[in-house]
C-alpha atoms as a PDB file:
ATOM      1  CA  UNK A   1     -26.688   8.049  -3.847  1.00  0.00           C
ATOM      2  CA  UNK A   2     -24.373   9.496  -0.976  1.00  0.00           C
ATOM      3  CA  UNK A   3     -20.666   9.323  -1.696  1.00  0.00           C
ATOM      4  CA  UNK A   4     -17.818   9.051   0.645  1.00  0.00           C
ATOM      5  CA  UNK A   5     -14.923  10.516  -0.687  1.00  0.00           C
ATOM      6  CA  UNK A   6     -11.105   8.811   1.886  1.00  0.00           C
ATOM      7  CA  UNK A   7      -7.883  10.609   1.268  1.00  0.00           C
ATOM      8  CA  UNK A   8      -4.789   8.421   2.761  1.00  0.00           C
ATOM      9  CA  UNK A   9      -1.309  10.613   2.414  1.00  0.00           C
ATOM     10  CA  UNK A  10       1.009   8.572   0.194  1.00  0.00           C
ATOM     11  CA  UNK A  11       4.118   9.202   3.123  1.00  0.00           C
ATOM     12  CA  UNK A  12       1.858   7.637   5.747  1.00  0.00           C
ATOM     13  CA  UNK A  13       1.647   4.117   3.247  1.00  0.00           C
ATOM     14  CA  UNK A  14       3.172   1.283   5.414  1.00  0.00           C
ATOM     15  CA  UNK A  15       5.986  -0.729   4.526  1.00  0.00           C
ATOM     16  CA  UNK A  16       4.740  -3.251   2.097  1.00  0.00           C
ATOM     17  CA  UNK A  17       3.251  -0.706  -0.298  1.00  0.00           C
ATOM     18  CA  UNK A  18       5.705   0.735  -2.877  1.00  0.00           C
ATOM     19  CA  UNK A  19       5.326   4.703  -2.239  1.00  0.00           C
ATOM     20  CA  UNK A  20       7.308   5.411  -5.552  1.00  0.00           C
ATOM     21  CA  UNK A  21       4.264   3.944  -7.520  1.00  0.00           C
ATOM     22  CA  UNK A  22       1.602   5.396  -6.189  1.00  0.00           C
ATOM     23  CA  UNK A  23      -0.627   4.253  -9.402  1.00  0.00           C
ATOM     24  CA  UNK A  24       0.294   0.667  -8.594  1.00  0.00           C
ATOM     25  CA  UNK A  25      -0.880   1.387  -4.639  1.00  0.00           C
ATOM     26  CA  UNK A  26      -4.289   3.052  -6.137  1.00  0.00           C
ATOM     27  CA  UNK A  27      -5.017   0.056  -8.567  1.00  0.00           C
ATOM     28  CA  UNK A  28      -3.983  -2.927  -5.562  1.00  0.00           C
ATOM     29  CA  UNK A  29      -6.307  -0.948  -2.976  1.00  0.00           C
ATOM     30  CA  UNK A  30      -9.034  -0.609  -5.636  1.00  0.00           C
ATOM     31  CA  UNK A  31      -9.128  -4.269  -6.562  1.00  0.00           C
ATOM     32  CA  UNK A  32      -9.167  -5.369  -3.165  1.00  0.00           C
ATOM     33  CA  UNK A  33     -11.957  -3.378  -2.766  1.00  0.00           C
ATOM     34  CA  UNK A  34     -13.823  -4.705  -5.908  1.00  0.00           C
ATOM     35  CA  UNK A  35     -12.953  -8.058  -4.742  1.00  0.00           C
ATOM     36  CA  UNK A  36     -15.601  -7.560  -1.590  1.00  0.00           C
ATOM     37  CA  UNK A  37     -18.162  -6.064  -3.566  1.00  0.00           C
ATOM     38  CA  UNK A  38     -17.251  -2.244  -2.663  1.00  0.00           C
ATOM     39  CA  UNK A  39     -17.662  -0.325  -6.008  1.00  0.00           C
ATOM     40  CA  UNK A  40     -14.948   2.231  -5.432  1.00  0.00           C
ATOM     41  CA  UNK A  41     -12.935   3.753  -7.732  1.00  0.00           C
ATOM     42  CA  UNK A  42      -9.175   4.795  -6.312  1.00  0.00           C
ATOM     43  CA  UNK A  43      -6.861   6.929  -7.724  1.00  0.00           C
ATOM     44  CA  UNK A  44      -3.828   8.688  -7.147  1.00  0.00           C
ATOM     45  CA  UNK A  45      -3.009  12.452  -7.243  1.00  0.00           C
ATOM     46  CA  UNK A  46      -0.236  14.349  -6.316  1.00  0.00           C
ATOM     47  CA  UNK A  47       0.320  13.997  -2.364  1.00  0.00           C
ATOM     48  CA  UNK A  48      -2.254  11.549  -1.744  1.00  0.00           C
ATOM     49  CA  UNK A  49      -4.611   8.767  -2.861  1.00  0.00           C
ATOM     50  CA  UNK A  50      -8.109   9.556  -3.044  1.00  0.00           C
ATOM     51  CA  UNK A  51     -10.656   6.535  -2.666  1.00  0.00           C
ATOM     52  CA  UNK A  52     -14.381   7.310  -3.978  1.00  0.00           C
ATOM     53  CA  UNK A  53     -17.550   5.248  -2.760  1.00  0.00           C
ATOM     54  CA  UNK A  54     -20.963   4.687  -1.873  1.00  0.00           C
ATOM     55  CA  UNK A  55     -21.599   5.910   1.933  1.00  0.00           C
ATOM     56  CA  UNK A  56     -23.642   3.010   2.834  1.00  0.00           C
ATOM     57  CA  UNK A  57     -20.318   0.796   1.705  1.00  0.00           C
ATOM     58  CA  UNK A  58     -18.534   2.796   3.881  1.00  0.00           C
ATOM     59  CA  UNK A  59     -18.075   0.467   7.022  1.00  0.00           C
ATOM     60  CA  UNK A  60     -17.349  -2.738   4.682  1.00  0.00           C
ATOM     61  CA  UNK A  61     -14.456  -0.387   2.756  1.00  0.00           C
ATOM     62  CA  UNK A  62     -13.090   0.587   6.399  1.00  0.00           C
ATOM     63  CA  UNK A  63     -13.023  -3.491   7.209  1.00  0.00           C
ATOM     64  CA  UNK A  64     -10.540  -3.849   3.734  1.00  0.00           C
ATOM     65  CA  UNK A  65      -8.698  -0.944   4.455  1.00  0.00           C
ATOM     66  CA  UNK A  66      -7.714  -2.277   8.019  1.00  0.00           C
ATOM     67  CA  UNK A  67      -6.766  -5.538   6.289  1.00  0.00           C
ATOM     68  CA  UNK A  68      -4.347  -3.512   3.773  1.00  0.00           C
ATOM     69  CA  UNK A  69      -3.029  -1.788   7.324  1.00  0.00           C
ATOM     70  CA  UNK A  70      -4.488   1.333   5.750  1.00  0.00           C
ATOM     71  CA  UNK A  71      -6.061   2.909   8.419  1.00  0.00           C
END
């Protein structure tokens, strides 16, 4: 199975995301990604988060990702 590794900066995060808790950020985009059937696994590093998952899920994660004003 292909997988599609997105990196989103933590300084680019929008308003409503706390930036100081990056672990919290990981673990809200992670469930919502769960919640539509996406089985990605989020996680934060240093700079940036760092969202793994199947490629063919790849247009479905980019629809939830829009919704959290991600991307």
């Amino acid at each position: 199975m292909a997988t599609t590794t997105i990196r989103i900066d933590i300084d680019t995060l929008p308003d409503h995301l706390d930036r100081s808790r990056p672990n919290v950020v990981a673990e809200t985009i992670e469930t919502a990604l769960r919640e539509d059937g996406i089985k990605a696994d989020c996680s934060d590093l240093f700079s940036h988060l760092k969202i793994d998952l199947p490629t063919d899920q790849l247009a479905a994660a980019s629809a939830v990702l829009v919704e959290l004003q991600l991307i």
